[in-house]
N, C-alpha and C. Protein backbone atom coordinates (compact mmCIF):
# COMPACT_ATOMS: atom_id res chain seq x y z
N UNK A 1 -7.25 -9.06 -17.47
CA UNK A 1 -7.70 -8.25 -18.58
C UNK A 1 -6.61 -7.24 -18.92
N UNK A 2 -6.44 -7.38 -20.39
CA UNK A 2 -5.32 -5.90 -20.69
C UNK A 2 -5.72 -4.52 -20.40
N UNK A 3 -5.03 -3.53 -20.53
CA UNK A 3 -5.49 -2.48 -20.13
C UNK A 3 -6.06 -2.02 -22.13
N UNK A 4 -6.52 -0.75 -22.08
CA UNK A 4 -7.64 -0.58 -23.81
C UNK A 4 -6.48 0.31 -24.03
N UNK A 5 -6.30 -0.01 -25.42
CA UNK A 5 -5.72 0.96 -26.27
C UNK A 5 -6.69 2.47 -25.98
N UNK A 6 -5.38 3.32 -25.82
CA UNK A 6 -6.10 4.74 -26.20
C UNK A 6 -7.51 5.43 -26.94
N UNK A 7 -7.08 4.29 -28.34
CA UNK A 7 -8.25 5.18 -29.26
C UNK A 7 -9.54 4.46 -29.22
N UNK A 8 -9.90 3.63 -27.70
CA UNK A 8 -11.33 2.85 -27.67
C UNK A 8 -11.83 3.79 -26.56
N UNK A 9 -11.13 4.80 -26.12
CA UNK A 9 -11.57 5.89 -24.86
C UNK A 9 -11.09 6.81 -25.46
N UNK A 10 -12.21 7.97 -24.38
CA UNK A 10 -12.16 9.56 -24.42
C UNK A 10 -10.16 9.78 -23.77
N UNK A 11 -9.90 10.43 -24.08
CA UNK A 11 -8.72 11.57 -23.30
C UNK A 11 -9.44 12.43 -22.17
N UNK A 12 -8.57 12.16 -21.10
CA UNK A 12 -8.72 13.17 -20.03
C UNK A 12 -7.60 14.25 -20.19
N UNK A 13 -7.82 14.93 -19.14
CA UNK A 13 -7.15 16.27 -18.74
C UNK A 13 -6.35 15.68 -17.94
N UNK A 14 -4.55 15.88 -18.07
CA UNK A 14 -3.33 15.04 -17.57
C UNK A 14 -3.38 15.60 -15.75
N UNK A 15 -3.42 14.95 -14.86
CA UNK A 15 -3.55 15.48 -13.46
C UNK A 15 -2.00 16.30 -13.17
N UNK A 16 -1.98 17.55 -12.94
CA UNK A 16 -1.07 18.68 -12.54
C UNK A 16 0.06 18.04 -11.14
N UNK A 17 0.81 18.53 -11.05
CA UNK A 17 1.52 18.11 -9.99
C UNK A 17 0.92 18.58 -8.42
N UNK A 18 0.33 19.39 -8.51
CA UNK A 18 -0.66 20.06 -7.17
C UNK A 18 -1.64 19.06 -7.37
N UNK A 19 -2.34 17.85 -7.51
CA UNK A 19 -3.05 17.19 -7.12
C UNK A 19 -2.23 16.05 -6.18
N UNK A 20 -0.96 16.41 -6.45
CA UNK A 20 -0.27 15.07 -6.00
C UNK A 20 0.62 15.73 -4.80
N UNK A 21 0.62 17.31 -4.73
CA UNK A 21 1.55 17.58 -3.19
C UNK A 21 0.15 18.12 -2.20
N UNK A 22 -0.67 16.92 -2.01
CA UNK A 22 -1.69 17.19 -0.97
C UNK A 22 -1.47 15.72 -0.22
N UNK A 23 -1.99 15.72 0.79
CA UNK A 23 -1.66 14.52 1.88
C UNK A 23 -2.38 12.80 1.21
N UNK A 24 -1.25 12.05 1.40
CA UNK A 24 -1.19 10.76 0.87
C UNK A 24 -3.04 10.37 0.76
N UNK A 25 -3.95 10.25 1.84
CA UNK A 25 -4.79 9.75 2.08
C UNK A 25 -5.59 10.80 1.30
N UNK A 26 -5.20 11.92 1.15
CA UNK A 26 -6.47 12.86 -0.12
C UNK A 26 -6.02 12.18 -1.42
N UNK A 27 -4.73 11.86 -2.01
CA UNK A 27 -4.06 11.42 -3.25
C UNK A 27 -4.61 10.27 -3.46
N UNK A 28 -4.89 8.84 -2.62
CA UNK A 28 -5.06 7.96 -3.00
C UNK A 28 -6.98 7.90 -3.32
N UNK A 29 -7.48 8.67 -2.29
CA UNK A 29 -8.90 8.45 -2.33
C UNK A 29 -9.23 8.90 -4.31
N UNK A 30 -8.63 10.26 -4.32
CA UNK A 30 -8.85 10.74 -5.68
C UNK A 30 -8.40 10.33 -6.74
N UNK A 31 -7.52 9.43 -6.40
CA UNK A 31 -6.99 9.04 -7.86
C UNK A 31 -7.97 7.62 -8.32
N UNK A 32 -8.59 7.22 -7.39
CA UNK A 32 -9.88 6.28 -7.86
C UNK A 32 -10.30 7.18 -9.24
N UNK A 33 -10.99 5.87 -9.96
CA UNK A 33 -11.45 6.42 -10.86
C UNK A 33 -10.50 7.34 -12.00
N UNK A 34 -9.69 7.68 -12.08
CA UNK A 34 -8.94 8.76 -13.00
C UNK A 34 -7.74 7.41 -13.58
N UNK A 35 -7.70 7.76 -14.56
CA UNK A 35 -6.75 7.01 -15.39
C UNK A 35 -5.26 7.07 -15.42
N UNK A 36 -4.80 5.65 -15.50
CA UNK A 36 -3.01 5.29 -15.38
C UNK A 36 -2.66 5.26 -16.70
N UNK A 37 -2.36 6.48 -17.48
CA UNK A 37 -1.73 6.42 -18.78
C UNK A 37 -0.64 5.40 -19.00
N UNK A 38 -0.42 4.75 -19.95
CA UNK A 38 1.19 4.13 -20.12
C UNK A 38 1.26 4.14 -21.56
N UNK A 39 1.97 4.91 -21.57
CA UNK A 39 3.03 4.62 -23.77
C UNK A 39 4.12 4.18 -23.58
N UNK A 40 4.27 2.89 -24.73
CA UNK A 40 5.19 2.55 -24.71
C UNK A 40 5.01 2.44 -26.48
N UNK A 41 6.19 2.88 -27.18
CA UNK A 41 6.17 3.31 -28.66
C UNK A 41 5.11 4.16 -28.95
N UNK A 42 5.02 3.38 -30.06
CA UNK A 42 3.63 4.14 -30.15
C UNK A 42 2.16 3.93 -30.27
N UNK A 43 2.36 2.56 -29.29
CA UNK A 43 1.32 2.64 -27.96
C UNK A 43 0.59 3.21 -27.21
N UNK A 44 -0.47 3.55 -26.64
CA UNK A 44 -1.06 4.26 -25.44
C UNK A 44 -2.10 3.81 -25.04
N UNK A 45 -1.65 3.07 -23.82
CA UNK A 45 -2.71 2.00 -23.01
C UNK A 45 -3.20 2.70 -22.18
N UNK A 46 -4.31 3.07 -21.70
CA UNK A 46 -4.96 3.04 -20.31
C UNK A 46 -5.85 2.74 -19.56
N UNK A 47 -5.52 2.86 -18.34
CA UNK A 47 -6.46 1.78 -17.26
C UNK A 47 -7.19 2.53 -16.16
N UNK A 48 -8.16 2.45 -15.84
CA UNK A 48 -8.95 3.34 -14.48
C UNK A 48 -8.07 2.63 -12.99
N UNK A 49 -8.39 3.45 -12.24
CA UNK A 49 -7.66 3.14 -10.98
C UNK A 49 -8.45 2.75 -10.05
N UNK A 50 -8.66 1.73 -9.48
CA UNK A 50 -9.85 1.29 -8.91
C UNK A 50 -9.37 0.90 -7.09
N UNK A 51 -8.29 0.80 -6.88
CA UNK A 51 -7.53 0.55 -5.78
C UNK A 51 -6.04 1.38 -5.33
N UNK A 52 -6.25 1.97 -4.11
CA UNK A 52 -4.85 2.69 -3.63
C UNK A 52 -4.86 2.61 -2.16
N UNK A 53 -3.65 2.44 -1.70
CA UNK A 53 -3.49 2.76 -0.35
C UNK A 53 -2.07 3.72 -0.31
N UNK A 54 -2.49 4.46 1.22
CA UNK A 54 -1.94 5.78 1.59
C UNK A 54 -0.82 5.12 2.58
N UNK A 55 0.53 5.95 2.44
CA UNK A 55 1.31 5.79 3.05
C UNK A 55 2.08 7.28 3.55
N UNK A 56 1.76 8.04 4.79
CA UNK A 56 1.83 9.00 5.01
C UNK A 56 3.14 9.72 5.93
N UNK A 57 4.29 8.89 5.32
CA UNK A 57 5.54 9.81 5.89
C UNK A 57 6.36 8.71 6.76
N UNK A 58 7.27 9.41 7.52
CA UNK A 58 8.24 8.86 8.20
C UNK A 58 7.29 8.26 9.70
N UNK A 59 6.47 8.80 10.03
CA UNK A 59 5.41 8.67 11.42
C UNK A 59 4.82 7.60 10.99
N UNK A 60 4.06 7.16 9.97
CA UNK A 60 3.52 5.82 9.41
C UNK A 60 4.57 4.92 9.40
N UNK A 61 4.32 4.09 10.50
CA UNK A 61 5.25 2.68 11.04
C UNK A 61 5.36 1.66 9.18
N UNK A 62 4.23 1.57 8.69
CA UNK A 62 4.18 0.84 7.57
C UNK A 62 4.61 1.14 6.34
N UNK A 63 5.16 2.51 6.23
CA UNK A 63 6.03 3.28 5.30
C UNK A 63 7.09 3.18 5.19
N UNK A 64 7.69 2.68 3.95
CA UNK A 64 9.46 2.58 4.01
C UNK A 64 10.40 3.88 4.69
N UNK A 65 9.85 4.93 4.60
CA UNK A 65 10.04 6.47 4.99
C UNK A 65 10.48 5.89 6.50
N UNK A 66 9.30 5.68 7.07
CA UNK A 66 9.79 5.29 8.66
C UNK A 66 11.29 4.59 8.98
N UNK A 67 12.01 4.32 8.03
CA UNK A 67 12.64 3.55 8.73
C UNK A 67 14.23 4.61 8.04
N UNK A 68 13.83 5.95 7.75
CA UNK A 68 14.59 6.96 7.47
C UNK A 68 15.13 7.02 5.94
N UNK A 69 15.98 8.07 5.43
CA UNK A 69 16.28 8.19 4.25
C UNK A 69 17.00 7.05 4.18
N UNK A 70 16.99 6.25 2.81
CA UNK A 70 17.61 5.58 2.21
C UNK A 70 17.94 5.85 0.65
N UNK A 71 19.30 5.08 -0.27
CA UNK A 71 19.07 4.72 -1.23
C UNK A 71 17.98 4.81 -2.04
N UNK A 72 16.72 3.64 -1.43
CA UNK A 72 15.66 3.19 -2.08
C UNK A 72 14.93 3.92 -1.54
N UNK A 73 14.28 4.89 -0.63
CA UNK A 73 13.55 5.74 -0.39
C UNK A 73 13.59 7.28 -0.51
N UNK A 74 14.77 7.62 -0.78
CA UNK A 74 15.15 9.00 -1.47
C UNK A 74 14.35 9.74 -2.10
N UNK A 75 13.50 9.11 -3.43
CA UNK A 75 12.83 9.55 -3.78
C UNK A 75 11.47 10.10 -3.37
N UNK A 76 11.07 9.16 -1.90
CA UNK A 76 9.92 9.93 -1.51
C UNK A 76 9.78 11.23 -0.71
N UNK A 77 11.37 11.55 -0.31
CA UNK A 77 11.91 12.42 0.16
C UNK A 77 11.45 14.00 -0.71
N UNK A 78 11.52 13.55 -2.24
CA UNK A 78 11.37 14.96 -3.15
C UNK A 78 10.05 15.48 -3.12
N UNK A 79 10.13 15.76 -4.52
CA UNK A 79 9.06 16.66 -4.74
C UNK A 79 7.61 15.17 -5.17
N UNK A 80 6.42 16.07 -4.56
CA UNK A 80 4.70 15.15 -5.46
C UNK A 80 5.04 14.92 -7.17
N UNK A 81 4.42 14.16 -7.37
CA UNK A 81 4.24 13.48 -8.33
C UNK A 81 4.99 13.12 -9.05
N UNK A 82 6.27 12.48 -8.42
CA UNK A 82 7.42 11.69 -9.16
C UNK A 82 7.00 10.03 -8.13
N UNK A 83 7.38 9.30 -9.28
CA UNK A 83 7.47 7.44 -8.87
C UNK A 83 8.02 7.04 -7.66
N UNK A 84 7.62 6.26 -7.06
CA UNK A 84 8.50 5.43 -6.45
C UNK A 84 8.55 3.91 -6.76
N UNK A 85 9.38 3.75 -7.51
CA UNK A 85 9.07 2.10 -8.31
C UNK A 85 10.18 1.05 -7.27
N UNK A 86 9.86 0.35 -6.77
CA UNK A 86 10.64 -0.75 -5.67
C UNK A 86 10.14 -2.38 -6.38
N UNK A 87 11.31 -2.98 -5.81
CA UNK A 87 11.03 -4.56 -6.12
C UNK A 87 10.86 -5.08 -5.11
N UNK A 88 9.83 -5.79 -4.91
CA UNK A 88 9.77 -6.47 -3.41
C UNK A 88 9.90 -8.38 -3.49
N UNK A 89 10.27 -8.51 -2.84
CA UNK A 89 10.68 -9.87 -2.78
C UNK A 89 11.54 -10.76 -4.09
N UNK A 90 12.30 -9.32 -4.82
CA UNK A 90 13.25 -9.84 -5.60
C UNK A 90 11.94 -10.20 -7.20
N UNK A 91 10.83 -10.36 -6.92
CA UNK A 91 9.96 -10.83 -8.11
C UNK A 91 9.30 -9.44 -8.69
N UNK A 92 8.18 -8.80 -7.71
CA UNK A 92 7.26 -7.88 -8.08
C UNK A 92 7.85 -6.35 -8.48
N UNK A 93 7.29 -6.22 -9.39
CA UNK A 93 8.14 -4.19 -9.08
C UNK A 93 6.50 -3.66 -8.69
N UNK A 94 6.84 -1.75 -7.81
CA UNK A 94 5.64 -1.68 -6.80
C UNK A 94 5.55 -0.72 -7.42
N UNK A 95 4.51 0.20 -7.97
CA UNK A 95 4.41 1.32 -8.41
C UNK A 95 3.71 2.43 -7.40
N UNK A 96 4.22 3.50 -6.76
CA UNK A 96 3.95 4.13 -6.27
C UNK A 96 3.97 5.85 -6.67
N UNK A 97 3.65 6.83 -6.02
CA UNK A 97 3.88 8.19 -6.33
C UNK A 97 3.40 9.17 -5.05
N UNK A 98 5.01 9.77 -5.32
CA UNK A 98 4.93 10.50 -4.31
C UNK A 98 4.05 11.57 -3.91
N UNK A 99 3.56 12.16 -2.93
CA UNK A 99 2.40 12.95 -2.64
C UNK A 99 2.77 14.01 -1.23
N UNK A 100 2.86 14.85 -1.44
CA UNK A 100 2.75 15.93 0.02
C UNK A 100 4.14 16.95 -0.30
N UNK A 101 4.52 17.66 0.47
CA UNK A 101 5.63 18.64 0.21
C UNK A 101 7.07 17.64 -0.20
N UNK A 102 7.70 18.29 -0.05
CA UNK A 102 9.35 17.51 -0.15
C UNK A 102 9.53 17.65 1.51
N UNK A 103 9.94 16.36 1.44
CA UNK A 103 10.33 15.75 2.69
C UNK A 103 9.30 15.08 3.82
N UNK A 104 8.26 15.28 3.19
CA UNK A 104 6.84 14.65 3.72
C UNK A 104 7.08 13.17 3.42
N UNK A 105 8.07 12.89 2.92
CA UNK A 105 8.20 11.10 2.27
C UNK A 105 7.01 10.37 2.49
N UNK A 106 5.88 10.99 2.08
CA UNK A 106 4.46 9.99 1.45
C UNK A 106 4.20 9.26 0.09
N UNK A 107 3.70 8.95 0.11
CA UNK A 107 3.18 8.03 -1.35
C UNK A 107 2.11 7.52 -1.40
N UNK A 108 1.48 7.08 -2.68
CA UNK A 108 0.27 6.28 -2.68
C UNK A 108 0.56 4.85 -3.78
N UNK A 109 0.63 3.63 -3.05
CA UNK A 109 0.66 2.62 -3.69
C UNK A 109 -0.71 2.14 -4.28
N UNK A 110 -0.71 1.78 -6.02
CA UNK A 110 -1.16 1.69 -6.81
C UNK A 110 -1.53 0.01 -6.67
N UNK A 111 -2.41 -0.49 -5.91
CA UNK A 111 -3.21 -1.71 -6.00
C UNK A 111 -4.26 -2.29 -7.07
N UNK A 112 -4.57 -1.60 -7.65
CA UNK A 112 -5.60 -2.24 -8.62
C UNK A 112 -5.86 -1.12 -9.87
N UNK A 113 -5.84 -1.85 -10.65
CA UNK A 113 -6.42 -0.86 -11.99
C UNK A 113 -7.45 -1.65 -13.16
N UNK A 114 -8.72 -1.32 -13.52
CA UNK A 114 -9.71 -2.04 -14.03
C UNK A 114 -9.94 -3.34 -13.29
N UNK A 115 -9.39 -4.75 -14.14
CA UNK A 115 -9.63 -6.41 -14.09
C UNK A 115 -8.41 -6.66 -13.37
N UNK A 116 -7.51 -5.92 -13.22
CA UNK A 116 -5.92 -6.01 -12.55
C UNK A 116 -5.62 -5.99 -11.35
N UNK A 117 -6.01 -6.75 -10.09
CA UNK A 117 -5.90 -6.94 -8.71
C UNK A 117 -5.16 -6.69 -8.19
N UNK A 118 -3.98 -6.05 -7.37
CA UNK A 118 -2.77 -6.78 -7.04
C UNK A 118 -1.46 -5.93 -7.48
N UNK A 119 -1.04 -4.94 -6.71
CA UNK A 119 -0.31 -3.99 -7.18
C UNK A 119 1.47 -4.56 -7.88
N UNK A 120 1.67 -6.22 -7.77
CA UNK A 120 2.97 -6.69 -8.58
C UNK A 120 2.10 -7.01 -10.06
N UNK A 121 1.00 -7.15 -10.03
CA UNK A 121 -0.20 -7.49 -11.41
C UNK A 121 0.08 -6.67 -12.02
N UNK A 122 -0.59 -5.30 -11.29
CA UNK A 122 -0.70 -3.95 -12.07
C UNK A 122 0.59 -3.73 -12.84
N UNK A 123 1.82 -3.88 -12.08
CA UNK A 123 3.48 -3.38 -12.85
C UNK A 123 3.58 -4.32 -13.98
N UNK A 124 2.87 -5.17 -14.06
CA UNK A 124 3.39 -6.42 -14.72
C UNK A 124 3.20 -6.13 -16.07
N UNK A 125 1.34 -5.80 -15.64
CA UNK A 125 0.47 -5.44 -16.94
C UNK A 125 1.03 -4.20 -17.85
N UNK A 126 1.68 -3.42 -17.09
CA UNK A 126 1.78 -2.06 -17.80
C UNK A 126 2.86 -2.07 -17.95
N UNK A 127 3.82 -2.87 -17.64
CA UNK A 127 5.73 -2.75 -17.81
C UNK A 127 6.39 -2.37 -16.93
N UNK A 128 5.90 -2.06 -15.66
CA UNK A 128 6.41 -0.79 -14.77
C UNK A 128 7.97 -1.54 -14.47
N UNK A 129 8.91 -0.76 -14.33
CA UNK A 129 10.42 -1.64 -14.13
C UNK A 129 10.54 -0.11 -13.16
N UNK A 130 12.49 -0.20 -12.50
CA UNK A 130 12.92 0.58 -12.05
C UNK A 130 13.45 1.70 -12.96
N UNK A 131 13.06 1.16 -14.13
CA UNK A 131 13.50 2.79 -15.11
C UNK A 131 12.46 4.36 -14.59
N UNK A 132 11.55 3.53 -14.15
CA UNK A 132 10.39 4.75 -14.25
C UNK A 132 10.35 5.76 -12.48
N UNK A 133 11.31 4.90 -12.01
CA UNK A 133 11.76 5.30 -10.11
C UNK A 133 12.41 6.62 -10.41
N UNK A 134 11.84 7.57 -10.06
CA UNK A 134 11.90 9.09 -10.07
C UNK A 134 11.26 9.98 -10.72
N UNK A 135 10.68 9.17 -11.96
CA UNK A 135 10.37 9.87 -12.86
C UNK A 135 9.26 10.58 -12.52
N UNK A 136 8.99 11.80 -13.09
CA UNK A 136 7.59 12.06 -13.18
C UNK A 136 6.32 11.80 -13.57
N UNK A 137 5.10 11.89 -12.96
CA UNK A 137 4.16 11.52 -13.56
C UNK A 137 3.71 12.30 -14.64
N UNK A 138 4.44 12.51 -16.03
CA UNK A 138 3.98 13.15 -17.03
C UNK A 138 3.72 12.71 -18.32
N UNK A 139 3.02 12.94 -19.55
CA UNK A 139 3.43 11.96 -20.87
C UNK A 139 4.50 11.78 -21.48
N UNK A 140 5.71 13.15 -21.17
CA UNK A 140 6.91 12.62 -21.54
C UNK A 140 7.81 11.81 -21.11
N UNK A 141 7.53 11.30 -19.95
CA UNK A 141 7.78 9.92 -19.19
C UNK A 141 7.28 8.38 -19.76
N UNK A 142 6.07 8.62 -20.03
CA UNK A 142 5.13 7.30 -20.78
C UNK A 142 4.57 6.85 -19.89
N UNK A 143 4.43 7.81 -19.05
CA UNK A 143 3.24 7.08 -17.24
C UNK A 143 3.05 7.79 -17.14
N UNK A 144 1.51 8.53 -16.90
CA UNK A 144 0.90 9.42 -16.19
C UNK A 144 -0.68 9.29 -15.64
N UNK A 145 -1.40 9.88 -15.24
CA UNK A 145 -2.48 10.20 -14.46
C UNK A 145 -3.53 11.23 -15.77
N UNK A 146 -4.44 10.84 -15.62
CA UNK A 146 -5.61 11.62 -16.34
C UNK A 146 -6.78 11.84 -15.74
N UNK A 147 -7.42 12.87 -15.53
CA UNK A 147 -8.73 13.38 -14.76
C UNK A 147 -9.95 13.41 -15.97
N UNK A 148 -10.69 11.81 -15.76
CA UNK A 148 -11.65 11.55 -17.13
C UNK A 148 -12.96 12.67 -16.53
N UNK A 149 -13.24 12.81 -15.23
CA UNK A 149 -14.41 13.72 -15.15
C UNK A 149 -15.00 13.91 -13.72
N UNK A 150 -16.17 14.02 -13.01
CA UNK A 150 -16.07 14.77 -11.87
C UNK A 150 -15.60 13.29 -10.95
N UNK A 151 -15.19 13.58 -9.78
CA UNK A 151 -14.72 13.27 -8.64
C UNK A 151 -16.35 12.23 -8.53
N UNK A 152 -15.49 10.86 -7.69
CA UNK A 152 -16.50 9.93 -7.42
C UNK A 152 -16.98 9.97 -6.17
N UNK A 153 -18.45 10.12 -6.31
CA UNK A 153 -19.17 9.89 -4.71
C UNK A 153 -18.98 9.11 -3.60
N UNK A 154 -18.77 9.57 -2.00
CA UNK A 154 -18.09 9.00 -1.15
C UNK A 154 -19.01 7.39 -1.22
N UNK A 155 -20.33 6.79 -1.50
CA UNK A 155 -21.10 5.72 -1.66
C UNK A 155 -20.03 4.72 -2.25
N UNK A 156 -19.36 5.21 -3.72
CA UNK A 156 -18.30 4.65 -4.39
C UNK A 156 -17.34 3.70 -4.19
N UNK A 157 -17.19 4.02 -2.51
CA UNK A 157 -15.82 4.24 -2.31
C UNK A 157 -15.96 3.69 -0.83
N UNK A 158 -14.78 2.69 -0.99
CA UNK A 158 -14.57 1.97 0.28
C UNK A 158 -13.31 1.53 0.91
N UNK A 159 -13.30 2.46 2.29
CA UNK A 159 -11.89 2.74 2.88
C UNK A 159 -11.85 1.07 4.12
N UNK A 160 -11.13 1.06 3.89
CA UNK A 160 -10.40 -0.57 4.91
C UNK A 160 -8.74 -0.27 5.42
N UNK A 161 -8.64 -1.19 6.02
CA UNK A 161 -7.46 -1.09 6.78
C UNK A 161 -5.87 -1.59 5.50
N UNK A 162 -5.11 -1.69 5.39
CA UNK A 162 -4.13 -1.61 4.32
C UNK A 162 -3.83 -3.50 4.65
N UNK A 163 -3.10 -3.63 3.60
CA UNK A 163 -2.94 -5.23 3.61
C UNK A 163 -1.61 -5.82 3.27
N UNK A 164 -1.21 -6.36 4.26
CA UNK A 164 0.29 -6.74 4.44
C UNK A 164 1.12 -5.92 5.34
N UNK A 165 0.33 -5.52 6.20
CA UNK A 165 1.35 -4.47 7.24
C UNK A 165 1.24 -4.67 8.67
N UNK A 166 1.16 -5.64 8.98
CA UNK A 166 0.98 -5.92 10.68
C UNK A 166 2.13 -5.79 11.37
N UNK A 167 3.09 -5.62 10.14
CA UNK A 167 4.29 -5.22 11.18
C UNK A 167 4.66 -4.11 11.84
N UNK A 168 3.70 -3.04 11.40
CA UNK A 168 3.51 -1.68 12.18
C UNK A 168 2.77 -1.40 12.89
N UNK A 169 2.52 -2.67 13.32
CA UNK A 169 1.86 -2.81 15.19
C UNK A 169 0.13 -2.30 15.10
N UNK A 170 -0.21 -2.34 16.05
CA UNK A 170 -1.63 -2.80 15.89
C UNK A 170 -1.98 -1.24 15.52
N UNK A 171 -1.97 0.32 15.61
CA UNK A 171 -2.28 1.07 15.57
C UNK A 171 -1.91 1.86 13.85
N UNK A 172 -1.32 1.36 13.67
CA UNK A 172 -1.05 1.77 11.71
C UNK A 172 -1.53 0.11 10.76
N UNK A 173 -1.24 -0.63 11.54
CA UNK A 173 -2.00 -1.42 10.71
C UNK A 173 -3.25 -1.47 10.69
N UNK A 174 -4.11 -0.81 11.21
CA UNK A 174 -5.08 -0.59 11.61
C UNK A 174 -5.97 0.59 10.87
N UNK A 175 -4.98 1.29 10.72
CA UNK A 175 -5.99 2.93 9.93
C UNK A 175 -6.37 1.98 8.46
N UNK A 176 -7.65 3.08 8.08
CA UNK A 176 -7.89 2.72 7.07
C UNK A 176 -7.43 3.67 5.95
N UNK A 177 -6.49 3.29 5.29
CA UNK A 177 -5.64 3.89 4.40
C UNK A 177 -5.76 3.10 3.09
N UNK A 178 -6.25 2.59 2.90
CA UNK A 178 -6.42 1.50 1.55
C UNK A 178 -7.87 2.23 1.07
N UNK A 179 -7.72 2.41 -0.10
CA UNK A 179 -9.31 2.57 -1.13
C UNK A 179 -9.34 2.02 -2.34
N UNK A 180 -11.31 1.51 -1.63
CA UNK A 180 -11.27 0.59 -3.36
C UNK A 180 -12.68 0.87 -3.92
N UNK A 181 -12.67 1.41 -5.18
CA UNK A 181 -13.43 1.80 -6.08
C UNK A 181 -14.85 0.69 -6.09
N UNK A 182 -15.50 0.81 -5.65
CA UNK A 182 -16.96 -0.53 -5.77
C UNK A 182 -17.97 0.21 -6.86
């Protein structure tokens, strides 16, 4: 399913950068439900967020962070609520955003949005490339976050273990760091 033109929905209130320097696993639970702006011209698509998993620093075995500053991880190094856009397996680009102080190198990867499963889906649907890797989550970027209205009830909401990470041994592959909007 595409994501809806702008003018078939309300406008939210754009989410501040202090929603995004609080700890990965508060960032991902809340951004359920709140909307993934994208403009492109003069365009403005958006999509509800229905899936995220938490990736909480250099100590999280399943975090690119863990395996120290890099090139391609630099950015989770900075400041909340700038991108972390990666290509994985040469095909998918990954849309992520950073979350916690500078140097907390956390993030919350963006798995599902509305009918859109599948966080190489999600980039696909919305354009996401490596242009948008640093950027901020703001509208003068053409990606951002919107707060449509109150916070969704914990019933909502269903935490599981993250998917595709067994390589960080049985004790991080294990937390439940993944949330999905039901």
């Amino acid at each position: 399913m595409k994501p809806k033109l702008i003018a078939s929905i309300e406008r939210g209130e754009v989410l501040p950068t202090s929603f995004f320097n609080r700890p990965a696993a508060h960032v991902a639970r809340g951004l359920l439900g709140k909307a993934l702006m994208r403009k492109r011209g003069a365009i403005v698509m958006s999509s509800i967020v229905t899936e995220t998993e938490a990736y909480e620093g250099p100590h999280d075995l399943a975090s690119h962070s863990a395996r120290g500053r890099t090139a391609r991880t630099e950015v989770m190094f900075g400041p909340a609520g700038r991108f972390y856009v990666y290509r994985i397996y040469g095909l998918h680009w990954m849309l992520n955003v950073v979350t916690g102080d500078i140097d907390d190198a956390a993030a919350v990867l963006i798995r599902g949005v509305d009918h859109v499963s599948g966080p190489g889906r999600v980039a696909a649907s919305l354009k996401i490339d490596r242009s948008l890797n640093d950027r901020e989550a703001v509208p003068e970027t053409g990606l951002w976050f919107e707060d449509l209205g109150p916070s969704l009830p914990t019933r909502r909401i269903k935490k599981t273990p993250r998917i595709g990470v067994d390589y960080a041994g049985p004790v991080w592959s294990a937390k439940k760091l993944r949330f999905v909007l039901q």
